[in-house]
C-alpha atoms as a PDB file:
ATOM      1  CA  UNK A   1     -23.815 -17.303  14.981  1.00  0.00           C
ATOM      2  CA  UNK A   2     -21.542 -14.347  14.929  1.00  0.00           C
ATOM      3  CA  UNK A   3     -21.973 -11.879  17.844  1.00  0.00           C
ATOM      4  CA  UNK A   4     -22.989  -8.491  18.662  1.00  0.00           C
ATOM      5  CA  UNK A   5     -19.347  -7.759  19.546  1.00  0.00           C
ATOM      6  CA  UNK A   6     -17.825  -9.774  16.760  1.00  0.00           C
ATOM      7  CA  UNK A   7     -20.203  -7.140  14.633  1.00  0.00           C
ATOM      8  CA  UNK A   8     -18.640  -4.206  17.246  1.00  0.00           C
ATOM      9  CA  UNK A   9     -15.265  -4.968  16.382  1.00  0.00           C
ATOM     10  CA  UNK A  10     -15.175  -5.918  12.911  1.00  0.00           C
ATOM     11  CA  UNK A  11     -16.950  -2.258  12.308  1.00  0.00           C
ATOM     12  CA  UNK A  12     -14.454  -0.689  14.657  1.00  0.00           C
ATOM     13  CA  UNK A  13     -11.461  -2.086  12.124  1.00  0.00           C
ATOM     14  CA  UNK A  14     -12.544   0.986   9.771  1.00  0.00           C
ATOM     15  CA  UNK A  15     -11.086   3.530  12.046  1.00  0.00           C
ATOM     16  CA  UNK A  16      -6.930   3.407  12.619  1.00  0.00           C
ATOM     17  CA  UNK A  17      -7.323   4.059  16.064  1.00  0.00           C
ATOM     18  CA  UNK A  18      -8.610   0.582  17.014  1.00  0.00           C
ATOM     19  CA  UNK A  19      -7.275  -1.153  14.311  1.00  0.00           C
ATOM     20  CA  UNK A  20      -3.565  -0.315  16.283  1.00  0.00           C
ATOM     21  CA  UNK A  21      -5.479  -0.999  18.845  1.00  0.00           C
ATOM     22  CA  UNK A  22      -6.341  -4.716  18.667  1.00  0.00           C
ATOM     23  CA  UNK A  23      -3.723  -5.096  16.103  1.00  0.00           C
ATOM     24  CA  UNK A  24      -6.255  -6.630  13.159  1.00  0.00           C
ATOM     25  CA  UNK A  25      -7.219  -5.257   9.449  1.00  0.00           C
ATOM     26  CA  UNK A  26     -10.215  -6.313   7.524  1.00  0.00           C
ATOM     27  CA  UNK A  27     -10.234  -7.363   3.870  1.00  0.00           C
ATOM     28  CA  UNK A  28     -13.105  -8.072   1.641  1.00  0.00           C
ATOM     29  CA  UNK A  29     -13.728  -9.704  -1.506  1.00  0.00           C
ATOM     30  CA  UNK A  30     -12.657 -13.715  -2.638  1.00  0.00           C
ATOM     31  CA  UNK A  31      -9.345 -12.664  -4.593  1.00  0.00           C
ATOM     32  CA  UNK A  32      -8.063 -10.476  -1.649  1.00  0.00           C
ATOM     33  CA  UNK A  33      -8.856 -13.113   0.611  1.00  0.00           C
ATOM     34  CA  UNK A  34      -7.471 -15.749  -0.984  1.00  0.00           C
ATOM     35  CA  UNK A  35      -4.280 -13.990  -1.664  1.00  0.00           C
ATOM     36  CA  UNK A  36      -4.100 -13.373   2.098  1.00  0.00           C
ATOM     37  CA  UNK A  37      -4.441 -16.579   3.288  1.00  0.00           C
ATOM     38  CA  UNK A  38      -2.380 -18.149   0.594  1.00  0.00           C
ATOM     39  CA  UNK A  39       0.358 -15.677   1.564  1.00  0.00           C
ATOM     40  CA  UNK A  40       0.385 -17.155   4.859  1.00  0.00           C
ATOM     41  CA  UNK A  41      -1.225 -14.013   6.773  1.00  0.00           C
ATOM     42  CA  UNK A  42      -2.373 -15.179  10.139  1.00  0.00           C
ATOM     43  CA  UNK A  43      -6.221 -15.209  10.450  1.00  0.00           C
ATOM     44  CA  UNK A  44      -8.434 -14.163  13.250  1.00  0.00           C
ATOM     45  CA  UNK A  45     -11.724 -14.782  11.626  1.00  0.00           C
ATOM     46  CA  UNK A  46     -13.564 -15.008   8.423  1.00  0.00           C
ATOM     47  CA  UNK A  47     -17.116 -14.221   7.674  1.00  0.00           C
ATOM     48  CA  UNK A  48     -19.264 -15.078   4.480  1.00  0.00           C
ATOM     49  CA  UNK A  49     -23.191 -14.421   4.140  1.00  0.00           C
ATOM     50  CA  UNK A  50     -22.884 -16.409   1.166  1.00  0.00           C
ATOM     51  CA  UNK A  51     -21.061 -19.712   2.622  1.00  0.00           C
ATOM     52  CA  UNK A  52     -22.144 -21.769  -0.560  1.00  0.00           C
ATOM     53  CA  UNK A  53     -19.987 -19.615  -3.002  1.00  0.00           C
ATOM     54  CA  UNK A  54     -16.916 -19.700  -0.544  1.00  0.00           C
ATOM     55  CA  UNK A  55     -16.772 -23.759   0.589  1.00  0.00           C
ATOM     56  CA  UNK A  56     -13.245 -23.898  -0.478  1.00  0.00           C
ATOM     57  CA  UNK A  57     -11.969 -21.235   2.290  1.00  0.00           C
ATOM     58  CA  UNK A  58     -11.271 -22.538   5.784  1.00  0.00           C
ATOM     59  CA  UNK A  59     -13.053 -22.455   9.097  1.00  0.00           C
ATOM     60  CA  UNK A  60     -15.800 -19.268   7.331  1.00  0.00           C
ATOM     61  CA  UNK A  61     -18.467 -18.290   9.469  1.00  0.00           C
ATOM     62  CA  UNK A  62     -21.806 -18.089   8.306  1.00  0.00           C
ATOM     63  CA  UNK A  63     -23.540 -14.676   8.745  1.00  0.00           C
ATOM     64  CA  UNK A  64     -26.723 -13.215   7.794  1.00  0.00           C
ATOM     65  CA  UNK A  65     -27.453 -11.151   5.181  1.00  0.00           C
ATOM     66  CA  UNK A  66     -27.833  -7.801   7.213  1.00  0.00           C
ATOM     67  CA  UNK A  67     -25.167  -8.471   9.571  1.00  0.00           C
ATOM     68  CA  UNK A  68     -22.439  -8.630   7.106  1.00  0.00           C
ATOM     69  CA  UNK A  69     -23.925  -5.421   5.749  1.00  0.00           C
ATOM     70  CA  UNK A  70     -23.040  -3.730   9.186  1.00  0.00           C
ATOM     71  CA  UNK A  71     -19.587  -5.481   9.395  1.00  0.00           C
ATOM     72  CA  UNK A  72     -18.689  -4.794   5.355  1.00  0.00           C
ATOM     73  CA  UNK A  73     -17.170  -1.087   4.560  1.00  0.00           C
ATOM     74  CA  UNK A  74     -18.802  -1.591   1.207  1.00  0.00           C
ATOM     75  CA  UNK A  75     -21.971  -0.421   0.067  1.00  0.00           C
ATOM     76  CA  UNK A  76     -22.580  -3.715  -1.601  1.00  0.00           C
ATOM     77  CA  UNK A  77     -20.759  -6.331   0.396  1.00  0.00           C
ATOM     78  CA  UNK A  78     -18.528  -8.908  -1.448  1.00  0.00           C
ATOM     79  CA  UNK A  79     -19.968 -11.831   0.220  1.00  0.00           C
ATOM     80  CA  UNK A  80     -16.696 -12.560   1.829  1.00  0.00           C
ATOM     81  CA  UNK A  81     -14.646 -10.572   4.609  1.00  0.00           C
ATOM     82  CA  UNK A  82     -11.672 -11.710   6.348  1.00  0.00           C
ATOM     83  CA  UNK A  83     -10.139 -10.308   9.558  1.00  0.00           C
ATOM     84  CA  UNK A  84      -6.705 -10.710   9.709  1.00  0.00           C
ATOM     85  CA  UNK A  85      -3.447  -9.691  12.335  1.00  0.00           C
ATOM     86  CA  UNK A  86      -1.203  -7.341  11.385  1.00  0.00           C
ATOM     87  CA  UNK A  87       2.187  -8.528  10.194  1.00  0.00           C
ATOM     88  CA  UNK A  88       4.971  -7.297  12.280  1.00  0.00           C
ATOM     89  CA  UNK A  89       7.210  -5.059   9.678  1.00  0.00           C
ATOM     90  CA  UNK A  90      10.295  -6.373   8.179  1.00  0.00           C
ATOM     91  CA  UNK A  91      13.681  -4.603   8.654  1.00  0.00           C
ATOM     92  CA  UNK A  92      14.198  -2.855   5.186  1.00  0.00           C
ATOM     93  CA  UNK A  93      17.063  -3.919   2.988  1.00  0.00           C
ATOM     94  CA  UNK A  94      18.486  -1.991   0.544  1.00  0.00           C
ATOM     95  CA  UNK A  95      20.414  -4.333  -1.507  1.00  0.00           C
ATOM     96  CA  UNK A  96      17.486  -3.894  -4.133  1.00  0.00           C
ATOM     97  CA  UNK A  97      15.266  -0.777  -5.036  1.00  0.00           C
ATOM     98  CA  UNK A  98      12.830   0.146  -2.245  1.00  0.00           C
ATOM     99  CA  UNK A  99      10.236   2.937  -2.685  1.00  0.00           C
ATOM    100  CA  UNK A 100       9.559   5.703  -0.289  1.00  0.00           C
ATOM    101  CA  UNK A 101       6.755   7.712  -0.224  1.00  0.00           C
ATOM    102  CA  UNK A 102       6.477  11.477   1.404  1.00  0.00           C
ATOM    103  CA  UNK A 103       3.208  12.105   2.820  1.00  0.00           C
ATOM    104  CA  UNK A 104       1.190  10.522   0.327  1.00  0.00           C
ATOM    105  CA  UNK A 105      -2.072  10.900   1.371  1.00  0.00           C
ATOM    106  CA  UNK A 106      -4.643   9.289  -0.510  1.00  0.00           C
ATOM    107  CA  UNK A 107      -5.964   5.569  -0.192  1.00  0.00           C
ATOM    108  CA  UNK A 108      -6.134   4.774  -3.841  1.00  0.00           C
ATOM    109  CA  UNK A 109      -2.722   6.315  -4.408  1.00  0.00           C
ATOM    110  CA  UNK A 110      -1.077   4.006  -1.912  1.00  0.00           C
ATOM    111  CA  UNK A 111      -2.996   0.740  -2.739  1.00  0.00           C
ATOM    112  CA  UNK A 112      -2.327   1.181  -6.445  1.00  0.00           C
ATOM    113  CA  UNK A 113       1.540   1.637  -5.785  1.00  0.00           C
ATOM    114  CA  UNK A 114       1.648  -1.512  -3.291  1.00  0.00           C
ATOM    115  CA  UNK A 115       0.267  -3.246  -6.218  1.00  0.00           C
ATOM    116  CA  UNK A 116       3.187  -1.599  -8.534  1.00  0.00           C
ATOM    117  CA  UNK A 117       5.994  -2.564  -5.483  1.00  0.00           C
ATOM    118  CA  UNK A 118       4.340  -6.546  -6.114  1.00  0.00           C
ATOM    119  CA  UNK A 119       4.422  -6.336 -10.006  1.00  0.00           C
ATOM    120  CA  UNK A 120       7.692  -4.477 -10.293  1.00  0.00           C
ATOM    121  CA  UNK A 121       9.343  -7.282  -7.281  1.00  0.00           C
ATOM    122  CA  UNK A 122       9.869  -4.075  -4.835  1.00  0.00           C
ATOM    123  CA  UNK A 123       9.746  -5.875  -1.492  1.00  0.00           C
ATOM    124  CA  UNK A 124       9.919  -2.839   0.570  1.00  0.00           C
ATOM    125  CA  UNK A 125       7.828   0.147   0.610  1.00  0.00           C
ATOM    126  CA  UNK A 126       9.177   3.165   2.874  1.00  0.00           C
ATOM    127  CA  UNK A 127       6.502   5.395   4.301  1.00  0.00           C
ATOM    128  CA  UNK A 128       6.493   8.518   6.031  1.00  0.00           C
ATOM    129  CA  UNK A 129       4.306   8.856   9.105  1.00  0.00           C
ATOM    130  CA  UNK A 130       1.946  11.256   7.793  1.00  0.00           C
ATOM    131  CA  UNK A 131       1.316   8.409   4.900  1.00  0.00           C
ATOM    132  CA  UNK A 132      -2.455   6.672   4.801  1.00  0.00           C
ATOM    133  CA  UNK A 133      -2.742   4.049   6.678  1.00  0.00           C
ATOM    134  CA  UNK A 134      -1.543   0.874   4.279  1.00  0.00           C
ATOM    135  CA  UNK A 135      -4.729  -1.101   6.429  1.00  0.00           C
ATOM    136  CA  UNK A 136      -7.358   1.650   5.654  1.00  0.00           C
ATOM    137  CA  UNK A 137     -10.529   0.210   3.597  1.00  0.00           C
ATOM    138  CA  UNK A 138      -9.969   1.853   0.611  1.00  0.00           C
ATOM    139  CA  UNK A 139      -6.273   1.307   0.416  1.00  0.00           C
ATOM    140  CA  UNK A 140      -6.610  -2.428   0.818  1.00  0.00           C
ATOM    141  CA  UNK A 141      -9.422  -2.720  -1.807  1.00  0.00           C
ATOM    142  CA  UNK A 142      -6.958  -0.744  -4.387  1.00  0.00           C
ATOM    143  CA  UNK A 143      -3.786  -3.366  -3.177  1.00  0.00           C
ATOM    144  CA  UNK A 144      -6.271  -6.201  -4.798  1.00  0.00           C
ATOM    145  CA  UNK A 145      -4.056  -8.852  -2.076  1.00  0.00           C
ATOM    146  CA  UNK A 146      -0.495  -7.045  -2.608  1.00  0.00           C
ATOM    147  CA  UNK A 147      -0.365  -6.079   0.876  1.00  0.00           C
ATOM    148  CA  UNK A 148       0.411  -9.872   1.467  1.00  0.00           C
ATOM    149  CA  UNK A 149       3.659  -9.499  -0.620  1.00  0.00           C
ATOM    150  CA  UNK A 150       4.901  -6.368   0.187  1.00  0.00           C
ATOM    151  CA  UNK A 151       6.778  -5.562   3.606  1.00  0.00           C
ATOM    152  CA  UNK A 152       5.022  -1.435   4.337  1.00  0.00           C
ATOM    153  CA  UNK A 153       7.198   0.458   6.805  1.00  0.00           C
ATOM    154  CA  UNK A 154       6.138   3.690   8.843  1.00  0.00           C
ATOM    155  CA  UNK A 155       8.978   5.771   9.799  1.00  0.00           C
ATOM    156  CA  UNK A 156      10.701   8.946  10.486  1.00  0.00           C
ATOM    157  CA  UNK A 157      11.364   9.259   6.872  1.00  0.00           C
ATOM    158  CA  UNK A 158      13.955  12.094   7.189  1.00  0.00           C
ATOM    159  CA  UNK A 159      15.803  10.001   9.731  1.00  0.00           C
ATOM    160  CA  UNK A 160      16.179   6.900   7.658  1.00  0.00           C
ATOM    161  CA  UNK A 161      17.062   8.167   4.649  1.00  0.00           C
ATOM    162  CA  UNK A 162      20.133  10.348   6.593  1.00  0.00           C
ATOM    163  CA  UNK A 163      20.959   6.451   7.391  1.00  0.00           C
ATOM    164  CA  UNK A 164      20.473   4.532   4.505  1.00  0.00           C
ATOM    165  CA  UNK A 165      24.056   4.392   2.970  1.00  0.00           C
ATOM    166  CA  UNK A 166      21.776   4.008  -0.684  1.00  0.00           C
ATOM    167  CA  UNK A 167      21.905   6.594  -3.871  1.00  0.00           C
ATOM    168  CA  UNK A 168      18.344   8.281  -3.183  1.00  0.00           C
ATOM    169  CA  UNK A 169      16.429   9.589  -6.604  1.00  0.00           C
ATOM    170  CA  UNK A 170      13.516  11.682  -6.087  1.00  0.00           C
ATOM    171  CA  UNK A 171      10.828  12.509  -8.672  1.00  0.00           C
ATOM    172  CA  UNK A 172      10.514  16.168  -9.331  1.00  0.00           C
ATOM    173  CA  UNK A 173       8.987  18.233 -12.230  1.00  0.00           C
ATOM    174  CA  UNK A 174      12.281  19.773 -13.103  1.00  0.00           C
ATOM    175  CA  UNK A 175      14.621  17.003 -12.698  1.00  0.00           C
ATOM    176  CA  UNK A 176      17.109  15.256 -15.298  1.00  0.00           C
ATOM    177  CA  UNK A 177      15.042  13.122 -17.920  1.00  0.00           C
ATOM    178  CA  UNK A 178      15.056   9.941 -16.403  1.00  0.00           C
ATOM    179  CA  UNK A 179      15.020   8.043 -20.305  1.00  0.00           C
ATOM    180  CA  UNK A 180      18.172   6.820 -20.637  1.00  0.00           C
ATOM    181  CA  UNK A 181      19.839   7.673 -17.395  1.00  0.00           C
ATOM    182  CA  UNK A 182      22.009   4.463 -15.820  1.00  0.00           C
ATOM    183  CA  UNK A 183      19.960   3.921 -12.720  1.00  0.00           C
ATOM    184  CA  UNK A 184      22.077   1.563  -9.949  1.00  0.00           C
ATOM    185  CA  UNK A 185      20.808  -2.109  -9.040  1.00  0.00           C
ATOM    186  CA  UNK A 186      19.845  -0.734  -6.007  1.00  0.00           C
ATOM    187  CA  UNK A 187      18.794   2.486  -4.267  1.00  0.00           C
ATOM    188  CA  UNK A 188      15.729   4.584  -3.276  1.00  0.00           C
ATOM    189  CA  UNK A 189      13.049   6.002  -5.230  1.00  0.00           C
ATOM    190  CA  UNK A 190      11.461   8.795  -3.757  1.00  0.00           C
ATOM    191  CA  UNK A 191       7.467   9.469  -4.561  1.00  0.00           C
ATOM    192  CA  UNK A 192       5.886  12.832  -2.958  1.00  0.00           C
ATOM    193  CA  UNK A 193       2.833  14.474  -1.529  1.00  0.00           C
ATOM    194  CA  UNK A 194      -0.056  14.782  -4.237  1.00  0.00           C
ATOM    195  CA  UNK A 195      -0.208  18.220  -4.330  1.00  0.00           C
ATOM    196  CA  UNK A 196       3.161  19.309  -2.615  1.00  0.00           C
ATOM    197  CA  UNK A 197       5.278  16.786  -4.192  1.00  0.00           C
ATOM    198  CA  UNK A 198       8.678  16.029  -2.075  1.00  0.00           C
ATOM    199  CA  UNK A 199       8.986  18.327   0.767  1.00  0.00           C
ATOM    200  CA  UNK A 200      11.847  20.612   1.709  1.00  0.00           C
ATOM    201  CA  UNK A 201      13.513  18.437   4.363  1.00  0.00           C
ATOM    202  CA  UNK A 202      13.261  15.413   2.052  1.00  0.00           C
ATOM    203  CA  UNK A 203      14.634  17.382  -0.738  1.00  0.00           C
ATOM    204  CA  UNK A 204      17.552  18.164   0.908  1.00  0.00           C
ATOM    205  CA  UNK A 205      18.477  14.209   1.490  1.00  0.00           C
ATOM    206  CA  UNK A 206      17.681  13.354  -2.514  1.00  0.00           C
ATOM    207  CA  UNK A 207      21.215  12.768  -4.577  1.00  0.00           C
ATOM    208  CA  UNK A 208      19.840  12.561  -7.939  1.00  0.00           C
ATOM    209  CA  UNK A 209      16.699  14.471  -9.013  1.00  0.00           C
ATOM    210  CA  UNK A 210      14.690  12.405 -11.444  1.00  0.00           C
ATOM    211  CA  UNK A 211      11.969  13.556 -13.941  1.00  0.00           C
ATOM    212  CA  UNK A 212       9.104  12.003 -16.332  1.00  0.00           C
ATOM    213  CA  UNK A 213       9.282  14.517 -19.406  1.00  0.00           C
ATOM    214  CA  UNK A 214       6.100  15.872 -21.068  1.00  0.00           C
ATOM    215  CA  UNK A 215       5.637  15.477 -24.925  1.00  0.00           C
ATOM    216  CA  UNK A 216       1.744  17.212 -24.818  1.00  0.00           C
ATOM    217  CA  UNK A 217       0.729  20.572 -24.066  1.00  0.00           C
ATOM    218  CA  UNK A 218       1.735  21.891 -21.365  1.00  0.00           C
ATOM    219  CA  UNK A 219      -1.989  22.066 -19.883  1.00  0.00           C
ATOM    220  CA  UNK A 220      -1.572  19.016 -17.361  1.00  0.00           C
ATOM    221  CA  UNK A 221       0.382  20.241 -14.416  1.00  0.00           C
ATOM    222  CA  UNK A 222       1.388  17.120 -13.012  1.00  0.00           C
ATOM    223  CA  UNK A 223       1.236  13.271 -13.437  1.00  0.00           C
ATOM    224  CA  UNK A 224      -1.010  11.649 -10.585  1.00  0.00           C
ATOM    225  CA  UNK A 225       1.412   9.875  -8.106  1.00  0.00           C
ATOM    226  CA  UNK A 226       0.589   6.219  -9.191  1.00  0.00           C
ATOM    227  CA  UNK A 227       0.833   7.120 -12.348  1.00  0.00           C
ATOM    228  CA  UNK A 228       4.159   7.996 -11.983  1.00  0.00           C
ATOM    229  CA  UNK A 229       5.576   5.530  -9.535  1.00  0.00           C
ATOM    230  CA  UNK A 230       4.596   3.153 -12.451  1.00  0.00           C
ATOM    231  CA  UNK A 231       6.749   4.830 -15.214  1.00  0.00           C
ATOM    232  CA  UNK A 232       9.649   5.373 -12.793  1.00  0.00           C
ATOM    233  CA  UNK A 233       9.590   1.739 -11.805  1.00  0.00           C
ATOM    234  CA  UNK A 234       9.563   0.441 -15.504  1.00  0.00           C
ATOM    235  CA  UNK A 235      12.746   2.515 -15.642  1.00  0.00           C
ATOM    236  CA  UNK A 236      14.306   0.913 -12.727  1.00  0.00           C
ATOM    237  CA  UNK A 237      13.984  -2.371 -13.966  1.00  0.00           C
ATOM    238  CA  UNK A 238      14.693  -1.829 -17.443  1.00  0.00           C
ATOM    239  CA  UNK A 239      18.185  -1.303 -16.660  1.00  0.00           C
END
């Protein structure tokens, strides 16, 4: 029987605060869960008010009906959540593309490019410290079980990229066309703020400016961040 402050703390996990704290995330749903587990994350609990459909996961706790509806961020719970620690972070290598994002601040945004960094083999995902939280609800649901294959970094952006030794592209409305440019085997790929794009004092670090062109009207001002990372990444690996 799962307790009161079991319930406490697996609600807590939806706020940053406590999930530095206690130094856990939450993920819901049977494919996220599974990709987790099969990644080798380290689990701290997992909780099911439908045990019958989820036999095949380890050690689940049964819990009622109501209760998961407390513990689950969702408005229509999964029937599975999993409570997991958080991975210490990798050192980041550069000896292959990494991506680093500028202040990116929305949760779909992020968990749709950690999904990108898994498809496109990006280990390494740079992020400034003003970038969502990689553990927040929403960002996780987006990642669909990425986060297990992709090491996130928070960091003083500015500062690591003054350090990296690594060609740095960023993408910017009025760069070079990047069809047909010879991109390196390695470097970093620089993604900015949704409605800022790059900022100043990451601008001033970037040693190739990089562009998406636009064959439509010019009635769109800009391509959503995801979006872009996407087409930028099927660049990088073409060559």
């Amino acid at each position: 029987m799962v307790t009161k402050n079991q319930i406490k703390l697996v609600t807590s996990l939806q706020q940053k605060k406590y999930r530095t704290k206690h130094k856990l995330f939450v993920v819901e749903g049977k494919k996220s869960v599974r990709e987790l587990l099969e990644a080798g994350c380290k689990v701290f609990g997992l909780f099911s008010d439908k045990p019958q459909e989820v036999h095949d996961f380890p050690n689940v706790e049964a819990v009622s009906a109501s209760d998961m509806k407390q513990m689950s961020s969702q408005s229509s719970p999964s029937g599975i959540l999993g409570v997991f620690h958080i991975p210490e972070s990798e050192k980041i290598v550069t000896k292959d593309w990494v991506v680093a994002l500028d202040s990116v601040r929305d949760p779909g945004n992020l968990g749709t490019i950690i999904r990108l960094c898994d498809w496109f083999g990006i280990e390494h995902l740079l992020c400034s410290l003003d970038t969502v939280d990689c553990y927040n609800p929403k960002v996780l649901q987006a990642t669909m079980g990425s986060i297990a294959r992709v090491n996130v970094v928070y960091t003083d952006l500015q500062e690591h990229l003054k350090n990296s030794g690594a060609p740095i592209y960023g993408a910017f409305m009025d760069g070079d066309v990047v069809y047909g440019k010879k991109l390196p085997e390695a470097g970093i790929l620089v993604m900015g703020n949704e409605a800022n794009g790059i900022s100043k004092e990451i601008e001033a670090l970037v040693s190739e400016r990089i562009a998406i062109p636009q064959f439509g009207p010019e009635t769109a001002e800009s391509l959503n961040v995801a979006t872009a990372t996407a087409i930028l990444l099927n660049e990088v690996r073409r060559d």
